[in-house]
Protein backbone atom coordinates (compact mmCIF):
# COMPACT_ATOMS: atom_id res chain seq x y z
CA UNK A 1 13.89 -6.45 -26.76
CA UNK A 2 10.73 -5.57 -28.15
CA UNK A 3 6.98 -4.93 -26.04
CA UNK A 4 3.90 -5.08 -28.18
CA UNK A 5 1.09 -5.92 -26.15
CA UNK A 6 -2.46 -5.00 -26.32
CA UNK A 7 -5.24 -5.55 -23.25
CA UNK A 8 -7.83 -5.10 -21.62
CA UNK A 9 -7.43 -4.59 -17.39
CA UNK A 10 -10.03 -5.50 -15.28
CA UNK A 11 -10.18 -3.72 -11.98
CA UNK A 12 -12.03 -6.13 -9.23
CA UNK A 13 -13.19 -9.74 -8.75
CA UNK A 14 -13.43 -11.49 -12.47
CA UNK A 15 -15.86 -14.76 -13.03
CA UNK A 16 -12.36 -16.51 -15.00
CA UNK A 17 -15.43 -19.20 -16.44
CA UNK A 18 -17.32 -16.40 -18.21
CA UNK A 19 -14.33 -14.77 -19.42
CA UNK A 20 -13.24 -18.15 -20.88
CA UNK A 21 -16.42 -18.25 -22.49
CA UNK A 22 -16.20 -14.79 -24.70
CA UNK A 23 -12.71 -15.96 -25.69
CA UNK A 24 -10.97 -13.80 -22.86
CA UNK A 25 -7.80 -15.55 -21.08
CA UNK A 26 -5.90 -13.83 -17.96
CA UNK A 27 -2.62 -13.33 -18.41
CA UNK A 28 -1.62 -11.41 -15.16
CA UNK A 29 -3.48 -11.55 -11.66
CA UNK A 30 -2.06 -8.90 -9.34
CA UNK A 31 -4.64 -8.13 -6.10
CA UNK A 32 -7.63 -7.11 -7.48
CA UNK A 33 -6.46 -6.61 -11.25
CA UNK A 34 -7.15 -8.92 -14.63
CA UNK A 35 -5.13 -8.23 -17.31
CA UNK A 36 -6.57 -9.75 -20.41
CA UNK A 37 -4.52 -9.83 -23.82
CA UNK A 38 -6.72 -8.60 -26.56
CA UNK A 39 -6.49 -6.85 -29.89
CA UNK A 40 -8.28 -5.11 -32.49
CA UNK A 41 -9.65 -8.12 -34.49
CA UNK A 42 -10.42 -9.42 -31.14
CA UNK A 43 -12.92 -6.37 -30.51
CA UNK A 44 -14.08 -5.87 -33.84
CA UNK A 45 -15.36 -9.94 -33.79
CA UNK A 46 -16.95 -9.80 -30.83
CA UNK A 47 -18.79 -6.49 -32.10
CA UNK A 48 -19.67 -8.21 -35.17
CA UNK A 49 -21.07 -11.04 -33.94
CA UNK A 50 -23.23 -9.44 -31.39
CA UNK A 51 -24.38 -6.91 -34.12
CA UNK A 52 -23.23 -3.59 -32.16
CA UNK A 53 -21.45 -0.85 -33.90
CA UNK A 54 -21.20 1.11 -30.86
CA UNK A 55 -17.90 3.36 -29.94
CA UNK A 56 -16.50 3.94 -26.43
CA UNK A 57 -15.10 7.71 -25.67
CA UNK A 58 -11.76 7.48 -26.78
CA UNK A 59 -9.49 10.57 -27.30
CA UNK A 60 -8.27 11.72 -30.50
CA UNK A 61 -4.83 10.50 -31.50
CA UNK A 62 -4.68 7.07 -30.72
CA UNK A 63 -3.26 4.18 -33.36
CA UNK A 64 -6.12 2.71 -35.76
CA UNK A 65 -5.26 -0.29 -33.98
CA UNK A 66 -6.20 0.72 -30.75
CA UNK A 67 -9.17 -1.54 -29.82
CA UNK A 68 -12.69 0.92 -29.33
CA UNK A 69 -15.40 -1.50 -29.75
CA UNK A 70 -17.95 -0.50 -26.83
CA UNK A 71 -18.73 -4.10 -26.96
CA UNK A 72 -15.52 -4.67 -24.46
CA UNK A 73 -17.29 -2.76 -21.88
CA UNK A 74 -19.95 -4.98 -22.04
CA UNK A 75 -17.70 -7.94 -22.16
CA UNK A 76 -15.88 -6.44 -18.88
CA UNK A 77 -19.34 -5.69 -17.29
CA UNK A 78 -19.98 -10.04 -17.96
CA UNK A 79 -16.66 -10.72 -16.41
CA UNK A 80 -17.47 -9.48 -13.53
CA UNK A 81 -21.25 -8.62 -13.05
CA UNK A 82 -21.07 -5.01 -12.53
CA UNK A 83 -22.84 -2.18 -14.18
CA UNK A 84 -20.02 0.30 -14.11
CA UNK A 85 -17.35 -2.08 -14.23
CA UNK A 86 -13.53 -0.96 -13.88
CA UNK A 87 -11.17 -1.10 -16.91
CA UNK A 88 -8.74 0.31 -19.20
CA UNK A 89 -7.39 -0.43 -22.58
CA UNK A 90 -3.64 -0.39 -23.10
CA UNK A 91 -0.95 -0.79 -25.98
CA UNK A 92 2.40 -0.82 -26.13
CA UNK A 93 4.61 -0.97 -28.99
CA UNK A 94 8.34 -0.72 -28.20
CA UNK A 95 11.74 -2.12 -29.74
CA UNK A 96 14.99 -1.39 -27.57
CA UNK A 97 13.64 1.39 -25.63
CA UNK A 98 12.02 3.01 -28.36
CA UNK A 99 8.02 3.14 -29.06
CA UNK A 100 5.19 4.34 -27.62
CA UNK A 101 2.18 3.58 -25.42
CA UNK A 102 -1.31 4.49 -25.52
CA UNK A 103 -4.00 3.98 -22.62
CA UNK A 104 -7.57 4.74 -22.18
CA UNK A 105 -9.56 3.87 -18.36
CA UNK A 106 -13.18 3.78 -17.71
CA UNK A 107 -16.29 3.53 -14.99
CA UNK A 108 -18.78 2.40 -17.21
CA UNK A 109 -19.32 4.48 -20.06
CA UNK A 110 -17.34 7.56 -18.69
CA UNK A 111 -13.77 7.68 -19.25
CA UNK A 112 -11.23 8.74 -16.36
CA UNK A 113 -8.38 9.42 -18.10
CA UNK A 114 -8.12 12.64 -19.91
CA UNK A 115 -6.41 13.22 -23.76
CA UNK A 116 -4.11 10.10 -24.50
CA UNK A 117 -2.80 8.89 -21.06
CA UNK A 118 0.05 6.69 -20.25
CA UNK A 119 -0.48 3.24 -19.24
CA UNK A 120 0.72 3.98 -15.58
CA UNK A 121 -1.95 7.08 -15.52
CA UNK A 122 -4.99 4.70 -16.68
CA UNK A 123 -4.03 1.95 -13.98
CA UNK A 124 -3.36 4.20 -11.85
CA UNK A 125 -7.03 5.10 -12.21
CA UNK A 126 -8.21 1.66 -11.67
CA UNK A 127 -6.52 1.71 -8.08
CA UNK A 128 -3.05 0.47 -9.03
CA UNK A 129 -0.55 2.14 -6.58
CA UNK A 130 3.21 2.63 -7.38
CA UNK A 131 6.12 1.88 -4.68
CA UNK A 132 9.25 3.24 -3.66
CA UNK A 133 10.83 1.34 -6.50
CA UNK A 134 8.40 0.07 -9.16
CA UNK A 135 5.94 2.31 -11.03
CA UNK A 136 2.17 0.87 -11.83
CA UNK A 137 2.92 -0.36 -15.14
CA UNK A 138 6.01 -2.62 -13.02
CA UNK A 139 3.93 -3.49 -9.75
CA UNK A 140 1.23 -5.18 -11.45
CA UNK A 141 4.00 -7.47 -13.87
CA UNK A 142 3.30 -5.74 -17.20
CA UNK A 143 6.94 -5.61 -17.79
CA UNK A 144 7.25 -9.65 -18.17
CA UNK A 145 4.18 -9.54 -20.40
CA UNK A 146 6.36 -8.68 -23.81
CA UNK A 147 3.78 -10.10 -26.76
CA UNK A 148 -0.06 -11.20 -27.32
CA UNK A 149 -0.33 -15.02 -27.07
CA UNK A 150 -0.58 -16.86 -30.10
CA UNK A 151 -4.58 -17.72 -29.16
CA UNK A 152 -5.23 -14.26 -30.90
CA UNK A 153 -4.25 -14.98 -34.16
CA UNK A 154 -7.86 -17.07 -34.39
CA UNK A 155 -9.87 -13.73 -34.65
CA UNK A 156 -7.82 -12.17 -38.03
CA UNK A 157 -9.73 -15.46 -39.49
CA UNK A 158 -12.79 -14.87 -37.42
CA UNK A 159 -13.06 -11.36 -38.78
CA UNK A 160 -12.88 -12.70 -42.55
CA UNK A 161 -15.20 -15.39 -42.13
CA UNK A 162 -17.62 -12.52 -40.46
CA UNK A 163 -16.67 -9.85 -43.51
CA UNK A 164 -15.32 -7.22 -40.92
């Protein structure tokens, strides 16, 4: 089975009615974490359109398709009315076991993970705990979260309507 999924995870109490409005759609609750699917042409619309070319600190060696619009922090920092909001950005891409995974977690505008960090080490930084017998990436549900939903697909149009 194959897990390609990219999002955006929200660490502490999200407004769900402003998210709604900038097009982002909770696809896992667990205690006090959002995860929201995103992707690329996702953050490179919502850059466009608010007319921001702005980078977050992201390490070196991460996919071209690795969302690093700055405009998601200030997206996440709507969501849920903080300054220094809690998030990460994650990505999978797997087929039968085989793939990678690339994370990235954040305060604000500093970055808490350091280098490229596995998923588990950026929620980890967001507060997620492991148990006895699931590890962060399984305690939160990310393992029944296999593909982006099919809402997506509506910013690769976005984007060419835009020019970006």
């Amino acid at each position: 089975m194959s897990h390609h999924i990219c999002a955006l995870v929200v660490a502490g109490p999200v407004d769900a009615e402003q998210a709604a409005s900038v097009g982002l759609h909770a696809r896992l609750v667990h205690d006090d974490i959002t995860v929201f699917p995103i992707d690329h042409y996702f953050s490179a619309y919502w850059a466009a359109k608010r007319g921001t070319s702005a980078r977050l600190d992201l390490p070196d060696g991460l996919p071209a398709t690795f969302p690093g619009e700055a405009v998601l922090r200030d997206l996440v920092r709507e969501v849920t009315g903080t300054d220094e909001p809690r998030f990460a950005i994650i990505k999978t891409d797997y087929f039968a076991g085989i793939g990678d995974q690339w994370a990235a977690a954040f305060a604000g505008e500093r970055r808490l993970t350091a280098g490229t960090a596995s998923i588990n080490e950026a929620l980890a930084a967001l507060g997620v705990r492991a148990s006895a017998s699931a590890d962060e990436f399984d305690v939160i549900g990310l393992g029944g979260f296999r593909n982006n939903p099919d809402h997506l697909d509506r910013y690769v149009d976005l984007c060419d309507e835009l020019g970006v």
